[in-house]
PDB file of N, CA and C in Angstrom:
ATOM      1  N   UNK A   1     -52.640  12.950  71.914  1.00  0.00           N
ATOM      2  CA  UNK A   1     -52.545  13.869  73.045  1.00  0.00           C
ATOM      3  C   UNK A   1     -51.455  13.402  73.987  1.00  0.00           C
ATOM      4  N   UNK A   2     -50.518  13.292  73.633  1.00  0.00           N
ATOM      5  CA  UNK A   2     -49.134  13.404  74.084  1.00  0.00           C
ATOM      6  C   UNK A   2     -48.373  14.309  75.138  1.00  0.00           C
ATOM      7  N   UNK A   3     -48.626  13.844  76.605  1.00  0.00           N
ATOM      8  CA  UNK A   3     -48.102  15.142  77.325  1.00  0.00           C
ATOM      9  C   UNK A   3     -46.676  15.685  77.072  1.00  0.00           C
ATOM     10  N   UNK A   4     -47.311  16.846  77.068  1.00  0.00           N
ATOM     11  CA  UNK A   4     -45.981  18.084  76.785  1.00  0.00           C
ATOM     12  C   UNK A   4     -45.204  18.700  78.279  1.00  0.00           C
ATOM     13  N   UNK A   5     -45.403  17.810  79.025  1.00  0.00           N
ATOM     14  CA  UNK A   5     -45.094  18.455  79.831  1.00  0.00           C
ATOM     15  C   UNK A   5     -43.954  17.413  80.582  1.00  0.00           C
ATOM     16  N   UNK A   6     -42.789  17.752  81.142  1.00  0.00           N
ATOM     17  CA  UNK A   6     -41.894  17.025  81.164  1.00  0.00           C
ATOM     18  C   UNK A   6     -42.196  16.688  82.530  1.00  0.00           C
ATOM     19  N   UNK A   7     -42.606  17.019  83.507  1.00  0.00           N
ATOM     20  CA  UNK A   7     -43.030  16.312  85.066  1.00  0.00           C
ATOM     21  C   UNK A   7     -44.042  15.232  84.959  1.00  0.00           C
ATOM     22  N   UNK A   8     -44.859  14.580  83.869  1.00  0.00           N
ATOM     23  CA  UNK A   8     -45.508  13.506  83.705  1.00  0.00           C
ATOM     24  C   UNK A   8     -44.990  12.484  83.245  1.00  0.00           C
ATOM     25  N   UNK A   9     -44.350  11.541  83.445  1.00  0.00           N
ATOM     26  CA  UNK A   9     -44.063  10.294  82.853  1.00  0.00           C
ATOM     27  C   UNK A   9     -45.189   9.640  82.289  1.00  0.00           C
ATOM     28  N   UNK A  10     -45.124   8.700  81.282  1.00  0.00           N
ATOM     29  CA  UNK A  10     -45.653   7.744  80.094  1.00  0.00           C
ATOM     30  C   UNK A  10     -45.439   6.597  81.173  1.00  0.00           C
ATOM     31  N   UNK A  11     -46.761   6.229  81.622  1.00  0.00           N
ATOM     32  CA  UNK A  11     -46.439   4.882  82.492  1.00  0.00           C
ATOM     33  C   UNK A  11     -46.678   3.873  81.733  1.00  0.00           C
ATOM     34  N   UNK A  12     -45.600   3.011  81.527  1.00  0.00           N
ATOM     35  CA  UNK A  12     -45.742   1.294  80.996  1.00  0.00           C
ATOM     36  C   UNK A  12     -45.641   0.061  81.577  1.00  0.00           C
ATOM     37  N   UNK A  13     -44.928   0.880  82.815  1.00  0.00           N
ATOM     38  CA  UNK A  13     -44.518  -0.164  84.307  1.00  0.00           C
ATOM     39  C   UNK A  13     -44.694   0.185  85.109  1.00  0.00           C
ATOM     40  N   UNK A  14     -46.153  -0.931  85.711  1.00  0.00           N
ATOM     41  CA  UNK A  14     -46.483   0.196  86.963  1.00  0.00           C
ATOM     42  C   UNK A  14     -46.296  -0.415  87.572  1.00  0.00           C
ATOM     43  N   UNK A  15     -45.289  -1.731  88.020  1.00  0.00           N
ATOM     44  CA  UNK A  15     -44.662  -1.938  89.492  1.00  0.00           C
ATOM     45  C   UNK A  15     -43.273  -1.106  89.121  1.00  0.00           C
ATOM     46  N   UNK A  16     -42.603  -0.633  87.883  1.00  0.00           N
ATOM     47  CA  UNK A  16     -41.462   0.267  87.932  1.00  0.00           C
ATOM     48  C   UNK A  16     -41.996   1.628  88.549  1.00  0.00           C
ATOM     49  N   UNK A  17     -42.902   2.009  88.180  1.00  0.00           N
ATOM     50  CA  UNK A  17     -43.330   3.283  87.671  1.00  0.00           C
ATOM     51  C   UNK A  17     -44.017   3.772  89.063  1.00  0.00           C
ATOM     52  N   UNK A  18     -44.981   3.077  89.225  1.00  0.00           N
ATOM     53  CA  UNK A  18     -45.687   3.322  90.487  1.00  0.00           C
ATOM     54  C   UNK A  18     -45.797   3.000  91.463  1.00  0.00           C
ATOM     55  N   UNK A  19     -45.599   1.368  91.518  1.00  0.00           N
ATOM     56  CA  UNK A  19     -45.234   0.625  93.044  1.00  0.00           C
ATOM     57  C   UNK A  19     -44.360   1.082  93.970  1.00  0.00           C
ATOM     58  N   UNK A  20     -43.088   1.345  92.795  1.00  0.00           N
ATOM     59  CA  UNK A  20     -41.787   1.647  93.574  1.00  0.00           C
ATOM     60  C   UNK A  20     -41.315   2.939  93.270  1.00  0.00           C
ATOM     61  N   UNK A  21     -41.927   3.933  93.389  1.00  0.00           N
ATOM     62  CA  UNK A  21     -41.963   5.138  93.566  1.00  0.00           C
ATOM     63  C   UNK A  21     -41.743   5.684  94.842  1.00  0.00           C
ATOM     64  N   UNK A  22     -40.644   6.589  95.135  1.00  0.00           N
ATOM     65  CA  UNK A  22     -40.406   6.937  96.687  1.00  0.00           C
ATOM     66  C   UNK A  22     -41.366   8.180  97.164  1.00  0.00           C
ATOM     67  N   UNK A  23     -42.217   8.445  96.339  1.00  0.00           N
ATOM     68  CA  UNK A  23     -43.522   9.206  96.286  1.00  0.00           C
ATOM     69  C   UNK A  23     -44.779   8.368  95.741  1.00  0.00           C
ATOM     70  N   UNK A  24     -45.679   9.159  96.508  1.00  0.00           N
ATOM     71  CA  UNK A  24     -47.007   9.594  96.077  1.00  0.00           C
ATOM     72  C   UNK A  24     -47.333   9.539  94.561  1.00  0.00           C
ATOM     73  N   UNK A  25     -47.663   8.470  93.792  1.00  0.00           N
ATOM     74  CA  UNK A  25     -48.569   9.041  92.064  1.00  0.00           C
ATOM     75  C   UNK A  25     -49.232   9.247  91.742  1.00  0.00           C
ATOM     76  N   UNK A  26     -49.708  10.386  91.151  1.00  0.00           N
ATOM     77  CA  UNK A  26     -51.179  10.978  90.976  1.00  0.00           C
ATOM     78  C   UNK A  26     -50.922  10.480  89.117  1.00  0.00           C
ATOM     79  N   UNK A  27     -51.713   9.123  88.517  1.00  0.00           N
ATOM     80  CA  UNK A  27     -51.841   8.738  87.279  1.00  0.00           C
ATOM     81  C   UNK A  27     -53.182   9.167  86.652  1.00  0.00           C
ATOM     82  N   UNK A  28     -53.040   9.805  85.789  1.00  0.00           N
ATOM     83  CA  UNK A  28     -54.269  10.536  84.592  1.00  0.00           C
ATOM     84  C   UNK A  28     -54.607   9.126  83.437  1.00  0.00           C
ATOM     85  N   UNK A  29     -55.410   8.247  84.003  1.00  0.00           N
ATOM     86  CA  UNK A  29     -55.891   7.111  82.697  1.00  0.00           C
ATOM     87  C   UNK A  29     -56.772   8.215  81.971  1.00  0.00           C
ATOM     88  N   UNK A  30     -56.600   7.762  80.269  1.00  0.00           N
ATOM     89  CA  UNK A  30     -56.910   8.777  79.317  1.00  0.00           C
ATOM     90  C   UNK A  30     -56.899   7.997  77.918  1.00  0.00           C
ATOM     91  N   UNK A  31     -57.734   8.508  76.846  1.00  0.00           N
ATOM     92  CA  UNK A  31     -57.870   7.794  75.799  1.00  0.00           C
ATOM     93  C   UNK A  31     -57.383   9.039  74.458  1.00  0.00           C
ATOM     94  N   UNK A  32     -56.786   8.975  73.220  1.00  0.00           N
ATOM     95  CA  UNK A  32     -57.060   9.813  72.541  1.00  0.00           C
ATOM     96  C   UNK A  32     -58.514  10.605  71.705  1.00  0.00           C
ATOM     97  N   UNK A  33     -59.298   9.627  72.300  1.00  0.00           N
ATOM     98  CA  UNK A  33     -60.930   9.756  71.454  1.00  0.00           C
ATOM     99  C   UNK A  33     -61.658  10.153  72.604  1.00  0.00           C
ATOM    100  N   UNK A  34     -61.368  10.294  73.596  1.00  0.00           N
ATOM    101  CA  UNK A  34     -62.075  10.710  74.902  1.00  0.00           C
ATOM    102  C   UNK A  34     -62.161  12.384  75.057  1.00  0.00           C
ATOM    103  N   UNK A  35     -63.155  12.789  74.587  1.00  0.00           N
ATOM    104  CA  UNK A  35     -63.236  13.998  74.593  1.00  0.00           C
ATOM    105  C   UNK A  35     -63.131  14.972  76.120  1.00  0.00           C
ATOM    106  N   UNK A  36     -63.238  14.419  76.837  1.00  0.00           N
ATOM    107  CA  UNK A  36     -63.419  15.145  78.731  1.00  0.00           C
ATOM    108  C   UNK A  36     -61.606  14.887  78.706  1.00  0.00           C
ATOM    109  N   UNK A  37     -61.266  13.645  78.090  1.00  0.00           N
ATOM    110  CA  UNK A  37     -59.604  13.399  78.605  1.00  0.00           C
ATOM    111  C   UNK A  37     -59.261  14.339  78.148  1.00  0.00           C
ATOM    112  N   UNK A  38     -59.213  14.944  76.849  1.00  0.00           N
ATOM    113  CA  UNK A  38     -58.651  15.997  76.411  1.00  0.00           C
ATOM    114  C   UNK A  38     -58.714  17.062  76.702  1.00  0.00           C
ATOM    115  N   UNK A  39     -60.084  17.380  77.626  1.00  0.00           N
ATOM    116  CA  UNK A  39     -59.904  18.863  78.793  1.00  0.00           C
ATOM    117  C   UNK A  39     -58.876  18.463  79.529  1.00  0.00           C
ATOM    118  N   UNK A  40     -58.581  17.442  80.153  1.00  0.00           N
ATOM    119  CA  UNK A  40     -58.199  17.411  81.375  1.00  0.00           C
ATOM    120  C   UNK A  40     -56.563  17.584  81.383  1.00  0.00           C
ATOM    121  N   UNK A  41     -56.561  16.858  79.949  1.00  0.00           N
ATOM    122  CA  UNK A  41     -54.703  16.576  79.613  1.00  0.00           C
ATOM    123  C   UNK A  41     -54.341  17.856  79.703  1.00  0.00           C
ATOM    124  N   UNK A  42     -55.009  19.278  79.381  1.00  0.00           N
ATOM    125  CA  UNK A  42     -53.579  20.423  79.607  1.00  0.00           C
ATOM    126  C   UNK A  42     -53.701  20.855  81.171  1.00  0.00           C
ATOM    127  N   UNK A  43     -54.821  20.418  81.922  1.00  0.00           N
ATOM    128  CA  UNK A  43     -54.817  20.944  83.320  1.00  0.00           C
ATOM    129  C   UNK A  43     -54.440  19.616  84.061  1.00  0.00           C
ATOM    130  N   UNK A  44     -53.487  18.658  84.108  1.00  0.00           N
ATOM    131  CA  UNK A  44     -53.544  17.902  84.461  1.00  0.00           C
ATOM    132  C   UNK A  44     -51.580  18.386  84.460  1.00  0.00           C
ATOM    133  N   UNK A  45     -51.360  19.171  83.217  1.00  0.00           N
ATOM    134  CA  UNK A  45     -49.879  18.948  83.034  1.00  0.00           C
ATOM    135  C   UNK A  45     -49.578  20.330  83.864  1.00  0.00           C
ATOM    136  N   UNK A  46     -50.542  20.732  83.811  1.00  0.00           N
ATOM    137  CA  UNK A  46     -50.218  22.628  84.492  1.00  0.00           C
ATOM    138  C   UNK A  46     -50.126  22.149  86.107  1.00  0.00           C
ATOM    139  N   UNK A  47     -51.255  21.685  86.646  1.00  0.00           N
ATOM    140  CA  UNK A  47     -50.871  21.124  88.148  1.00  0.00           C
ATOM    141  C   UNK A  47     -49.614  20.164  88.535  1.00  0.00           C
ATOM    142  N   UNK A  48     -49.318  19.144  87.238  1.00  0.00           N
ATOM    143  CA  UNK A  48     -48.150  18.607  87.297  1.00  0.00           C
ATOM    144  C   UNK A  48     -46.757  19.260  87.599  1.00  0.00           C
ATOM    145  N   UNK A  49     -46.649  20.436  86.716  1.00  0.00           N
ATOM    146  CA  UNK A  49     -45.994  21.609  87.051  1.00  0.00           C
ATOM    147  C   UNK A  49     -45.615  22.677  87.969  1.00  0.00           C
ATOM    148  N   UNK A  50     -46.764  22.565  89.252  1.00  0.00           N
ATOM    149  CA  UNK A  50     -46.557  23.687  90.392  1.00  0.00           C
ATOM    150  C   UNK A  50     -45.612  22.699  90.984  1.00  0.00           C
ATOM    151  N   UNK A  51     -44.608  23.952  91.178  1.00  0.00           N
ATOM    152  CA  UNK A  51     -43.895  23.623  91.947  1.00  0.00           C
ATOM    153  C   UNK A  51     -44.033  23.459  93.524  1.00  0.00           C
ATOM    154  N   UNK A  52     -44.696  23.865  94.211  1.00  0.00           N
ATOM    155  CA  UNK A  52     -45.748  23.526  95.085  1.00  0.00           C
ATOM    156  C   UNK A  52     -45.348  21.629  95.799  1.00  0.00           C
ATOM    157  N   UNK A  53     -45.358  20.691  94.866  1.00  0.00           N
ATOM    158  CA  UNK A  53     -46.139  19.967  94.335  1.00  0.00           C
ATOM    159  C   UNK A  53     -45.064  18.746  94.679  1.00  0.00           C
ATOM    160  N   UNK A  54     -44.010  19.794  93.653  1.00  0.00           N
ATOM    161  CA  UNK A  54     -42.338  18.766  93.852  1.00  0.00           C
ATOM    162  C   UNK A  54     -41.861  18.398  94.675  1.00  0.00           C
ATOM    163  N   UNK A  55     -41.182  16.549  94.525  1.00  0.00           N
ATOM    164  CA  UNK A  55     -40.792  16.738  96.079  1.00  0.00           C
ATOM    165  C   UNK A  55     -41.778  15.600  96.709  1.00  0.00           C
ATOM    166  N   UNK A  56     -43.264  16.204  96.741  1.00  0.00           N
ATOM    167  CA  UNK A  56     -44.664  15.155  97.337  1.00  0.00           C
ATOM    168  C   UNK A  56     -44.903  14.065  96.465  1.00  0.00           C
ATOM    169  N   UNK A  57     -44.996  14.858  95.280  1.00  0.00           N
ATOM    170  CA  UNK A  57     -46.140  13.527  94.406  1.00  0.00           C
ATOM    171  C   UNK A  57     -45.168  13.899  93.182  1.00  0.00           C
ATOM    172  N   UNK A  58     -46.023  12.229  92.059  1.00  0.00           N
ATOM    173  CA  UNK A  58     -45.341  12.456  90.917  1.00  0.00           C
ATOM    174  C   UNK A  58     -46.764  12.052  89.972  1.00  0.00           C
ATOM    175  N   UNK A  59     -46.070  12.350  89.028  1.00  0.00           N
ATOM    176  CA  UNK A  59     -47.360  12.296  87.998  1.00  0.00           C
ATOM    177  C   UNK A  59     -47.210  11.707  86.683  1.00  0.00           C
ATOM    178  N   UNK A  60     -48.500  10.933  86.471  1.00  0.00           N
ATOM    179  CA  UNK A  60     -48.043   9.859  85.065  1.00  0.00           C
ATOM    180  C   UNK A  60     -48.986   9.987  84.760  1.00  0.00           C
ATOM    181  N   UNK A  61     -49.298   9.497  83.029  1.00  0.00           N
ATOM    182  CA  UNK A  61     -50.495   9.261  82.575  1.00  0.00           C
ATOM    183  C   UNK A  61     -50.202   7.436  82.021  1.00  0.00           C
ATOM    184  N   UNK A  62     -51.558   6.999  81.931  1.00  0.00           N
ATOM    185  CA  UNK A  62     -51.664   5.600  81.103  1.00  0.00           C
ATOM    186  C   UNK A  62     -52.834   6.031  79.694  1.00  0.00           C
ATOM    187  N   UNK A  63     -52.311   5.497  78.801  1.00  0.00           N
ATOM    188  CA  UNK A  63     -53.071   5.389  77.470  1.00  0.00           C
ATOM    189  C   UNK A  63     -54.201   3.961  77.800  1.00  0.00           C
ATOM    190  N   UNK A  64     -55.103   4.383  78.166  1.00  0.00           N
ATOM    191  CA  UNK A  64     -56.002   2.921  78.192  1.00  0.00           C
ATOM    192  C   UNK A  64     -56.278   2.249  77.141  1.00  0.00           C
ATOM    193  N   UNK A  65     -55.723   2.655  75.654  1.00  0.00           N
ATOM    194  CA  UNK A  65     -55.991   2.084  74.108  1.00  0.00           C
ATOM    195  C   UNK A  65     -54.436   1.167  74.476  1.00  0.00           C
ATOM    196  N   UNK A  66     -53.625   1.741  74.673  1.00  0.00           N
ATOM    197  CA  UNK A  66     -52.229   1.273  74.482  1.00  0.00           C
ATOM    198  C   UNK A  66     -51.745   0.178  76.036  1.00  0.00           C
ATOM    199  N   UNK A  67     -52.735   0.435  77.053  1.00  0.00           N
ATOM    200  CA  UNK A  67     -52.064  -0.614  78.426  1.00  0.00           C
ATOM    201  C   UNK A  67     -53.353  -0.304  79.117  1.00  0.00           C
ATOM    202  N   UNK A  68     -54.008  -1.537  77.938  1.00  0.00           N
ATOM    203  CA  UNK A  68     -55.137  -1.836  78.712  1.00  0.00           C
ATOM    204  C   UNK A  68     -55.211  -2.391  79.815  1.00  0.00           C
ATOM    205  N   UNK A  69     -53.989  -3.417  80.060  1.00  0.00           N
ATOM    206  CA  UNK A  69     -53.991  -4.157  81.508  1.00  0.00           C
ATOM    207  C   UNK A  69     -53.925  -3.432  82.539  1.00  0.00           C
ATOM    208  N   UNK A  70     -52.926  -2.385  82.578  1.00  0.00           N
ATOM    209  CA  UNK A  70     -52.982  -1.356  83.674  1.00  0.00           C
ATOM    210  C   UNK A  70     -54.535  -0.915  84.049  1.00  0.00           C
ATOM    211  N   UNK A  71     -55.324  -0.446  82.865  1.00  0.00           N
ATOM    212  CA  UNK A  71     -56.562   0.081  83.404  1.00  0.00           C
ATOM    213  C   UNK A  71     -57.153  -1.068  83.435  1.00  0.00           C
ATOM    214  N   UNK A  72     -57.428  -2.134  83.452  1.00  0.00           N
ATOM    215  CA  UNK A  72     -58.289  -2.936  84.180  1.00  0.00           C
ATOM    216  C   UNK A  72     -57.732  -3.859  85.444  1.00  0.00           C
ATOM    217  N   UNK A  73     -56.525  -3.507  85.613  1.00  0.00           N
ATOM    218  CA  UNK A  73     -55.969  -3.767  86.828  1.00  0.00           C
ATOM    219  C   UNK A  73     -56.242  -3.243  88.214  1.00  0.00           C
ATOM    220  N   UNK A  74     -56.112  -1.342  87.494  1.00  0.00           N
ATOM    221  CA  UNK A  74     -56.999  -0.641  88.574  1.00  0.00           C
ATOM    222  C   UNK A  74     -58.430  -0.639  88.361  1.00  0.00           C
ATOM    223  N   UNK A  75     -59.072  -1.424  87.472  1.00  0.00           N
ATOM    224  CA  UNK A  75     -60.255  -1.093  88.141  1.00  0.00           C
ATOM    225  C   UNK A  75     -60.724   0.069  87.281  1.00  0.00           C
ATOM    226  N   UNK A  76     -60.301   0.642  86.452  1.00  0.00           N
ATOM    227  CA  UNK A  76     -60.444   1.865  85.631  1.00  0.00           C
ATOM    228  C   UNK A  76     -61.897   1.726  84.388  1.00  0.00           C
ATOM    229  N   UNK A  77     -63.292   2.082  84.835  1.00  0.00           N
ATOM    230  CA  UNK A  77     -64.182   1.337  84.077  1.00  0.00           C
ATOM    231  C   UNK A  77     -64.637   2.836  83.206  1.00  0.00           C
ATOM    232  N   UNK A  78     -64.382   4.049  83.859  1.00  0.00           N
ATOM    233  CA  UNK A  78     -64.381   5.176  83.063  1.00  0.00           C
ATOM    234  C   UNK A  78     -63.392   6.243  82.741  1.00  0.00           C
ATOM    235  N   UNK A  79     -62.973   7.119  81.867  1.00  0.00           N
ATOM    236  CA  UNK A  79     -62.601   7.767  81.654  1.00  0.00           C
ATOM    237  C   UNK A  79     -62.684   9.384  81.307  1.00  0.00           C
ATOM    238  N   UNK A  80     -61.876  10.518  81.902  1.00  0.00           N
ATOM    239  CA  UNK A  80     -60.805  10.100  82.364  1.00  0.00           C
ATOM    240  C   UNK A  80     -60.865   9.896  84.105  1.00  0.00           C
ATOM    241  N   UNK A  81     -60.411   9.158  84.409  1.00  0.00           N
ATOM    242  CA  UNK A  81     -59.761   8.482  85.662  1.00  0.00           C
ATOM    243  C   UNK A  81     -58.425   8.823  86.169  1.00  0.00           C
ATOM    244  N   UNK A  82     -58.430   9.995  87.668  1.00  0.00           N
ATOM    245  CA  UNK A  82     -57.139   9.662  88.330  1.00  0.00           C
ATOM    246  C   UNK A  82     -57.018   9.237  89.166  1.00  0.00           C
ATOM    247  N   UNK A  83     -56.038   8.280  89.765  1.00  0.00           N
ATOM    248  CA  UNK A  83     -55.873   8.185  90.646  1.00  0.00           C
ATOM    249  C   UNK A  83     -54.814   7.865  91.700  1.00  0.00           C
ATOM    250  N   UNK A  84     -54.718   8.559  92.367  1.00  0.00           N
ATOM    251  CA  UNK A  84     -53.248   8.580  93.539  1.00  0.00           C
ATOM    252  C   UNK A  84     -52.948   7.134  93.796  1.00  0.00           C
ATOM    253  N   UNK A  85     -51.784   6.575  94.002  1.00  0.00           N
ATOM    254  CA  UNK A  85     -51.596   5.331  94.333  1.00  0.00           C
ATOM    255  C   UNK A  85     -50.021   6.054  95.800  1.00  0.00           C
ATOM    256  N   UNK A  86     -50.029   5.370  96.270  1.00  0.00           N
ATOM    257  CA  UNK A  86     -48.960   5.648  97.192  1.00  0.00           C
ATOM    258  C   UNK A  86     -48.509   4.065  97.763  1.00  0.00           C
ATOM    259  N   UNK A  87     -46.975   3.906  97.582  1.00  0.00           N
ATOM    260  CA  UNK A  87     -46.642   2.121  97.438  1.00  0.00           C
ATOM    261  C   UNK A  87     -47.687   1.288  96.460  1.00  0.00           C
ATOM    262  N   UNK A  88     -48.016   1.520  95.542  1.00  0.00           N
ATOM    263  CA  UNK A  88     -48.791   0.830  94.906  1.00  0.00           C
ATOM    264  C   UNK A  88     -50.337   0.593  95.301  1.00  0.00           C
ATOM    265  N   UNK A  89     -50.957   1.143  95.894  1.00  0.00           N
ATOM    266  CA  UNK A  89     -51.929   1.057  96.395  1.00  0.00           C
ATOM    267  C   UNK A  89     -52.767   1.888  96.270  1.00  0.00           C
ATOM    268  N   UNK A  90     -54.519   1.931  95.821  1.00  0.00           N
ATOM    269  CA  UNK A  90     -54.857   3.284  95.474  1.00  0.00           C
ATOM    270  C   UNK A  90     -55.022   4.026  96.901  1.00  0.00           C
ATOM    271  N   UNK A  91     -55.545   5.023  96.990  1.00  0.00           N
ATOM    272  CA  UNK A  91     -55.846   5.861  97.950  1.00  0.00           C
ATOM    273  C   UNK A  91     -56.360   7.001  97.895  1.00  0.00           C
ATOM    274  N   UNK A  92     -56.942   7.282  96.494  1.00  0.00           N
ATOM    275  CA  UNK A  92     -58.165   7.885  96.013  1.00  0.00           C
ATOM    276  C   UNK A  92     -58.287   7.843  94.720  1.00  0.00           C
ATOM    277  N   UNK A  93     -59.572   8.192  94.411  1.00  0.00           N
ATOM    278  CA  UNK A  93     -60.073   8.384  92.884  1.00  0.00           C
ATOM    279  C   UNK A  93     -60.901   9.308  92.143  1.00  0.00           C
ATOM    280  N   UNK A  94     -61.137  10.028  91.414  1.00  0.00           N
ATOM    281  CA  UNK A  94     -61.304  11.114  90.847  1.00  0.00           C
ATOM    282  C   UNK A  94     -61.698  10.688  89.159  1.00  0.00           C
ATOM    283  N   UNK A  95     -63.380  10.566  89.197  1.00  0.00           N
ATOM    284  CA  UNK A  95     -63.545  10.015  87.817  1.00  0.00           C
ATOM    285  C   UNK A  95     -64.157  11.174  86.553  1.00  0.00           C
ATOM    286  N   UNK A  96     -63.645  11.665  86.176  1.00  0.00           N
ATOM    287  CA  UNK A  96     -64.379  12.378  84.602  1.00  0.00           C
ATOM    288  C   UNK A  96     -63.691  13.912  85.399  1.00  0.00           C
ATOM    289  N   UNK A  97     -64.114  15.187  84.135  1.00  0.00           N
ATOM    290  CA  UNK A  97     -63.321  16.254  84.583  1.00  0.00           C
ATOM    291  C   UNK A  97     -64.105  17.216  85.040  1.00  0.00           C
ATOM    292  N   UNK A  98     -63.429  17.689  86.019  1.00  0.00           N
ATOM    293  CA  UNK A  98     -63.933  18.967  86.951  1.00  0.00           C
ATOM    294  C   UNK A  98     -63.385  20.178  86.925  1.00  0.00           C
ATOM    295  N   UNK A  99     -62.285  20.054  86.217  1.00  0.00           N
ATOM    296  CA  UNK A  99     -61.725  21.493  86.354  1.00  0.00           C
ATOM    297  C   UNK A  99     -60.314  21.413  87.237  1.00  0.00           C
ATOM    298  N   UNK A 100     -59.699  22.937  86.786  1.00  0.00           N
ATOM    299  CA  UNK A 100     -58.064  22.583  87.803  1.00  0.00           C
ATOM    300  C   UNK A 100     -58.202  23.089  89.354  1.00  0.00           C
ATOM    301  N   UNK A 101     -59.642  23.614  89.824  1.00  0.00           N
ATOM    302  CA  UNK A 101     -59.425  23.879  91.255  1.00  0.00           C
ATOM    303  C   UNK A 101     -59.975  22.494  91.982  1.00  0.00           C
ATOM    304  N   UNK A 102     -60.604  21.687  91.262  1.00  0.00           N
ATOM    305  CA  UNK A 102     -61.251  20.261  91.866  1.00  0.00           C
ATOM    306  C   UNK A 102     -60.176  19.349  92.021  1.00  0.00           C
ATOM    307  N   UNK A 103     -59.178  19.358  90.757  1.00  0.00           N
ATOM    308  CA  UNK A 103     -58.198  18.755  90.824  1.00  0.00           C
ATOM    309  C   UNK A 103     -56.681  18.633  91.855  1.00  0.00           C
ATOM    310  N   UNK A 104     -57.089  20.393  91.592  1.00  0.00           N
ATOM    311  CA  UNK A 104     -56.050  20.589  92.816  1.00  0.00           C
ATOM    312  C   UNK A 104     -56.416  19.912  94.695  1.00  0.00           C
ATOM    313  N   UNK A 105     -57.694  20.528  94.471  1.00  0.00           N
ATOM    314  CA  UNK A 105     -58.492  20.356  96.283  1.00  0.00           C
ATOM    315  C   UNK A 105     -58.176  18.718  96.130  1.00  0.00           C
ATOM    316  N   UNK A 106     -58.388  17.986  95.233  1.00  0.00           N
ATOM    317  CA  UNK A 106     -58.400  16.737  95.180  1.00  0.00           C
ATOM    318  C   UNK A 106     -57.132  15.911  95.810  1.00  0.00           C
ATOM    319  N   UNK A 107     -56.147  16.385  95.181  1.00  0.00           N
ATOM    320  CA  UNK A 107     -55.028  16.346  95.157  1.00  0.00           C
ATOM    321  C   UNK A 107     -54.177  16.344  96.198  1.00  0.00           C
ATOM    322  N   UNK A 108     -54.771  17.980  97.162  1.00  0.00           N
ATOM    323  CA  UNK A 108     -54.443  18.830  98.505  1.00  0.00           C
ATOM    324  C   UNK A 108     -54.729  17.616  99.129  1.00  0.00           C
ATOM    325  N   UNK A 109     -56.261  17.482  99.136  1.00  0.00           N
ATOM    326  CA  UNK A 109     -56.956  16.353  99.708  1.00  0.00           C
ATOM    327  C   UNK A 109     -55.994  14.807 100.296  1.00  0.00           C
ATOM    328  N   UNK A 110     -55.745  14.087  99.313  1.00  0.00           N
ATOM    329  CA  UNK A 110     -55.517  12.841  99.052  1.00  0.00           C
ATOM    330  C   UNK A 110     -54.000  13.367  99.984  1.00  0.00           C
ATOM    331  N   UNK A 111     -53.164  14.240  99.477  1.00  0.00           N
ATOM    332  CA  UNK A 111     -51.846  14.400 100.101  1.00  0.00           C
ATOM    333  C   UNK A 111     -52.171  14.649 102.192  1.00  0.00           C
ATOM    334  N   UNK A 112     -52.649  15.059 102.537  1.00  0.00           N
ATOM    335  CA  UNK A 112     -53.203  15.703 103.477  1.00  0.00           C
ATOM    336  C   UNK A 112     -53.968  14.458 104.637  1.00  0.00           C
ATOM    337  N   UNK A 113     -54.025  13.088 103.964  1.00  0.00           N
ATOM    338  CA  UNK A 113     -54.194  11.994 104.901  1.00  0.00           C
ATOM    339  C   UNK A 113     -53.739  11.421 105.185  1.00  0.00           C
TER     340      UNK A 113
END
């Protein structure tokens, strides 16, 4: 489950990727055998996509099979798991799937403090 969507980066470096980001990252931890991840991966790439959006935040996913350290770095004990980091730091979290209007309010949310 490979995002298709070109506004998500493949995070492998997350002091490249996310620390030092001149935005906001909203990261999707996700497994290929995780059945809820796989709802979430096409509404995860569609919100990635509003343009709305661009500009504020950026958006990555981590493979927790493939960088496991990342998810136990954050703290990531279920899946799927997002969560906003802004300078490297979390600043919210959002565990298992709800759907793309939870995601969004979530999102609104976290941007909005």
């Amino acid at each position: 489950m490979r995002c298709g969507c070109s506004m998500v980066k493949e995070i492998a470096d997350f002091e490249k990727d996310v620390a030092r980001s001149g935005v906001p990252v909203v990261v999707d931890f996700w497994a290929e055998w995780c059945g809820p991840c796989k709802l979430l991966g096409p509404v995860f790439d569609k919100v990635a996509g509003d343009k709305a959006l661009a500009g504020k935040v950026a958006f990555g996913k981590v493979n927790v099979d493939e960088h496991a350290e990342l998810a136990q770095n954050a703290g990531v004990l279920n899946i799927p798991c997002v969560i906003l980091f802004d300078k490297g730091e979390e600043v919210g979290r959002m565990v298992g799937f709800s759907g793309e209007a939870a995601l969004r309010a979530q999102i609104d949310g976290w941007l909005k403090r």
